[in-house]
Protein backbone atom coordinates (compact mmCIF):
# COMPACT_ATOMS: atom_id res chain seq x y z
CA UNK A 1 75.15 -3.82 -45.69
CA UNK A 2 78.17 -1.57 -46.60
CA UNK A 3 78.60 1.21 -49.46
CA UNK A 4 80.30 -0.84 -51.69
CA UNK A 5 77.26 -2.94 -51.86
CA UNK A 6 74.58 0.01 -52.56
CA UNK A 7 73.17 -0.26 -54.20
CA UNK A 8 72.67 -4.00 -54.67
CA UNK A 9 73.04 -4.34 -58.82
CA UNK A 10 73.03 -7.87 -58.38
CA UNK A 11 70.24 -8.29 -56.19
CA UNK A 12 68.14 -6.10 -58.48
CA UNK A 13 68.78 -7.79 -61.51
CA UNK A 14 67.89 -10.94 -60.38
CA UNK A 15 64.30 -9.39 -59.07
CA UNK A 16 63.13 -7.55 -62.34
CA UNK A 17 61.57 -9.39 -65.21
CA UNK A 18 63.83 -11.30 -67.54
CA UNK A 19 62.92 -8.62 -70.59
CA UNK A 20 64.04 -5.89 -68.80
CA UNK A 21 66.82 -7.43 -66.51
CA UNK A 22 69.72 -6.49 -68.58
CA UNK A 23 69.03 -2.95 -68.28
CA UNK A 24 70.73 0.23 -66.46
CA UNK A 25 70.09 0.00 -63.11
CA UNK A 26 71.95 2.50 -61.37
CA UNK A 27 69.63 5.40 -60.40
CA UNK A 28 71.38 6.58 -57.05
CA UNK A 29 73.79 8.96 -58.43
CA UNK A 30 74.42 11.55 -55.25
CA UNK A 31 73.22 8.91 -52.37
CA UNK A 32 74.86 7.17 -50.31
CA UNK A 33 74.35 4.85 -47.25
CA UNK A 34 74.82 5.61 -43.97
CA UNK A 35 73.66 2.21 -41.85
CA UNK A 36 70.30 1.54 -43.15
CA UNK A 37 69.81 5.29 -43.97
CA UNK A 38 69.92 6.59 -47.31
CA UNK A 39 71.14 9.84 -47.89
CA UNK A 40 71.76 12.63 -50.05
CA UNK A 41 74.42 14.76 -50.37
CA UNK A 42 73.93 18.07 -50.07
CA UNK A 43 73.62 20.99 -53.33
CA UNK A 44 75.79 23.57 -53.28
CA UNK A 45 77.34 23.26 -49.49
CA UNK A 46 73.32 22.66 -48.55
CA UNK A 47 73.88 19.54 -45.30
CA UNK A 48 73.16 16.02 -46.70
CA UNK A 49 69.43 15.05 -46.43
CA UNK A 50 68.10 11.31 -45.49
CA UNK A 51 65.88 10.11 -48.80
CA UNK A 52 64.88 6.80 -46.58
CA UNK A 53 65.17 4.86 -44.07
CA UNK A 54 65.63 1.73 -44.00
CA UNK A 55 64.05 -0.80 -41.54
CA UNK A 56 66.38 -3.55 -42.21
CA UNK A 57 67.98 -4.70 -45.23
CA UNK A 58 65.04 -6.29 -47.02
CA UNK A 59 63.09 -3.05 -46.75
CA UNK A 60 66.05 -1.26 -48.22
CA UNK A 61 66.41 -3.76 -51.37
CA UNK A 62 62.81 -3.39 -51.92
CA UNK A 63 63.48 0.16 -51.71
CA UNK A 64 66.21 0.24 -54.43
CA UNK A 65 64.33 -2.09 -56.93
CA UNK A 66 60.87 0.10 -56.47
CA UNK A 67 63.06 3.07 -57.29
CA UNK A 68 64.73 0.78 -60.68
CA UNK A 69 61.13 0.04 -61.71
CA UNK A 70 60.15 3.95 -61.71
CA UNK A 71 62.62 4.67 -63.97
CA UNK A 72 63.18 1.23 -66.07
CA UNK A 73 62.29 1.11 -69.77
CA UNK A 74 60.50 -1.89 -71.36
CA UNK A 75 61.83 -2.53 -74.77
CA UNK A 76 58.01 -3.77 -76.69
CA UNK A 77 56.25 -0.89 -75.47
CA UNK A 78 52.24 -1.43 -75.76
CA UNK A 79 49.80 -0.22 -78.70
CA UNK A 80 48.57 3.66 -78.01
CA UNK A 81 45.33 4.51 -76.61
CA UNK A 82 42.78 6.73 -78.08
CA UNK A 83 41.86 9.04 -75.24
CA UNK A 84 37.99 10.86 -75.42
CA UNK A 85 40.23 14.55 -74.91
CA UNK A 86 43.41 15.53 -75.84
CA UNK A 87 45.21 19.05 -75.04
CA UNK A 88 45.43 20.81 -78.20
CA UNK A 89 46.61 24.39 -77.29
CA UNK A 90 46.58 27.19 -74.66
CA UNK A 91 45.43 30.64 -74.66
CA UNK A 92 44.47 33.19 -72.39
CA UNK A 93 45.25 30.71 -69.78
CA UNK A 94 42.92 28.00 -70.57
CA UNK A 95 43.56 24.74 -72.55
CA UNK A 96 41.32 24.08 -75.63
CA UNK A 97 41.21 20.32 -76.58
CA UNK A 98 40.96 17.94 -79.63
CA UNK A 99 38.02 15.15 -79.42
CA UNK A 100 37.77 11.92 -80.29
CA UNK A 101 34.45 10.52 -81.24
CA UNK A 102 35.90 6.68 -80.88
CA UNK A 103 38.15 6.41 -77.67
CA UNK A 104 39.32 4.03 -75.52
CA UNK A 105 39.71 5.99 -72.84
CA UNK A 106 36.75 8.44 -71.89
CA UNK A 107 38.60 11.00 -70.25
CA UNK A 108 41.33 13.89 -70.85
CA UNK A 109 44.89 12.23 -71.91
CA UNK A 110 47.00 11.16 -69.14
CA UNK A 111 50.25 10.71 -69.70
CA UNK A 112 51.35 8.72 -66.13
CA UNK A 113 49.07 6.25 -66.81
CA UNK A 114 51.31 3.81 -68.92
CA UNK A 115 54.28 5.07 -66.41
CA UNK A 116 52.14 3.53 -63.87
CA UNK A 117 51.23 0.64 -65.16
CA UNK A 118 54.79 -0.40 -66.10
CA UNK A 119 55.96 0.23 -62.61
CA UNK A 120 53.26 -2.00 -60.83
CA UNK A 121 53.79 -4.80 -63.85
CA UNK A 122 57.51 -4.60 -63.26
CA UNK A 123 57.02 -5.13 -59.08
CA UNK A 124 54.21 -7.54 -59.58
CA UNK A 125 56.57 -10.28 -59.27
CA UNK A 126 58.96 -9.45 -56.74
CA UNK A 127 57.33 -7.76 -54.03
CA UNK A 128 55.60 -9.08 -51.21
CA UNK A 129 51.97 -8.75 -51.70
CA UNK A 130 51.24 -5.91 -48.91
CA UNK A 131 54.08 -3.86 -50.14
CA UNK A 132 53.05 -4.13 -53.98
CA UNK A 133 49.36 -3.71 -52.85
CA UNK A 134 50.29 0.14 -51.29
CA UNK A 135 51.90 0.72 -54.47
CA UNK A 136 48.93 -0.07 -56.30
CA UNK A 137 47.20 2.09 -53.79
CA UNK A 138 49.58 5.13 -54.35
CA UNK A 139 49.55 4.73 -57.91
CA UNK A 140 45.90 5.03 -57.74
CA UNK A 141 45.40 7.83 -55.52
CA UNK A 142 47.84 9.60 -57.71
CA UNK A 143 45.75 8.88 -60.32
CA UNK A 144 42.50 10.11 -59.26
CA UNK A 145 44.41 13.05 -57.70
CA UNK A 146 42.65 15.67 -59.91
CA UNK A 147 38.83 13.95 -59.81
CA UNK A 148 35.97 14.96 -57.41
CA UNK A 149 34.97 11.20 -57.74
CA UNK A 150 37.53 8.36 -58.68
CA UNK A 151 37.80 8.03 -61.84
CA UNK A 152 40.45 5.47 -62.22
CA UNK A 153 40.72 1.95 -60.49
CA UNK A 154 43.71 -0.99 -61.20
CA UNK A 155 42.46 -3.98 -62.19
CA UNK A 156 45.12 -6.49 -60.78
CA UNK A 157 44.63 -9.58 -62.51
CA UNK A 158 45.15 -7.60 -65.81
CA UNK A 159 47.97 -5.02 -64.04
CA UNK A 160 46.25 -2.47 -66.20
CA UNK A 161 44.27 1.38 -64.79
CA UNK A 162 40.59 1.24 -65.47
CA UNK A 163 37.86 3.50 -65.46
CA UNK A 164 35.27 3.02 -62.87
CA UNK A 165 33.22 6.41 -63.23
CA UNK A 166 32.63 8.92 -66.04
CA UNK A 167 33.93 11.59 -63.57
CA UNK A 168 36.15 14.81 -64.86
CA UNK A 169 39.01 16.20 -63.74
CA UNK A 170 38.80 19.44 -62.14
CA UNK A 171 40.92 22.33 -62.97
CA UNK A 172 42.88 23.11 -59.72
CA UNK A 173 42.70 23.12 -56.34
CA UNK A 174 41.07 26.73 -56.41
CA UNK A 175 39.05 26.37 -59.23
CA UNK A 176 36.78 22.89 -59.00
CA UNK A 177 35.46 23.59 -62.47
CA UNK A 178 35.45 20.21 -64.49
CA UNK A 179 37.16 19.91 -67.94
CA UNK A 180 37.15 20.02 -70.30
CA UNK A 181 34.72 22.90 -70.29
CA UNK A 182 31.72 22.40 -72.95
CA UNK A 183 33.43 25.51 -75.07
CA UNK A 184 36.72 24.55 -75.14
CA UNK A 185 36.73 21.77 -77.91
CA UNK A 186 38.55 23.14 -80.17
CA UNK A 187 38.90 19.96 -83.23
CA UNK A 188 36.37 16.79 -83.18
CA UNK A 189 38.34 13.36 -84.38
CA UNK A 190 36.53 10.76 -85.81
């Protein structure tokens, strides 16, 4: 594989789902290929810096058409959920949240969630299995990043994120504290 062919528009397009297929799919602005290395050049006189590397040229168009589906839009976006806690405001440091008493969600709003789930939906297809099961697994994990217990789980028949605990996310890494805290409800929603 040569420059002129990264990154592989055609290839792409004819991997991502008809409804979104006609779509932008140059995200490599800055990169460029260097054998099966991808690479970056540098900021400001800063060297070039490798972003992957390739183990042959499959890997690398799976590469490119994961990196596509991060950014890809779908045009019929889905119906909103209600999520239990919403941020409402910050003071002193500390978020204060609206709550709803009818939710589909029970946990604090978060906002990767449909990012997620479009980027797994969108690979579903293409990928081989193993490969689109550790991005299910990273997706996941990112997920559940702020909760003591996992929270979150992807169901794959559905390629949707679902709650398998009533666990809380904690504050930050130096403060395990759950939220949100039992005084910081600042609006209740019915």
């Amino acid at each position: 594989m040569n420059n002129s062919s990264f990154p592989d528009k055609e290839w792409i397009r004819s991997h991502l789902l008809e409804d979104i297929a006609d779509q932008q799919v140059d995200f490599f602005t800055g990169m460029y290929l260097e054998g099966l290395t991808v690479k970056h050049f540098g900021d400001r006189g800063e060297p070039d810096r490798t972003v992957f590397t390739a183990q042959n040229e499959d890997d690398l168009r799976y590469w490119q058409l994961e990196n596509v589906c991060r950014f890809i839009k779908e045009k019929n976006l889905p119906v909103p959920k209600t999520w239990r806690y919403c941020r409402n405001y910050a003071k002193d440091g500390r978020w204060y949240y609206i709550e709803h008493r009818r939710y589909d969600y029970n946990t604090i709003e978060d906002t990767r969630l449909y990012g997620f789930e479009r980027f797994l939906r969108n690979l579903r297809p293409s990928l081989p299995p193993e490969r689109w099961e550790q991005r299910v697994l990273e997706c996941v994990g990112l997920m559940n990043r702020w909760f003591k217990i996992p929270h979150w789980d992807y169901d794959r028949d559905n390629l949707c994120f679902v709650e398998i605990s009533s666990s809380r996310p904690y504050r930050s890494d130096s403060d395990d504290t759950e939220e949100p805290a039992p005084d910081s409800i600042s609006q209740l929603i019915d």
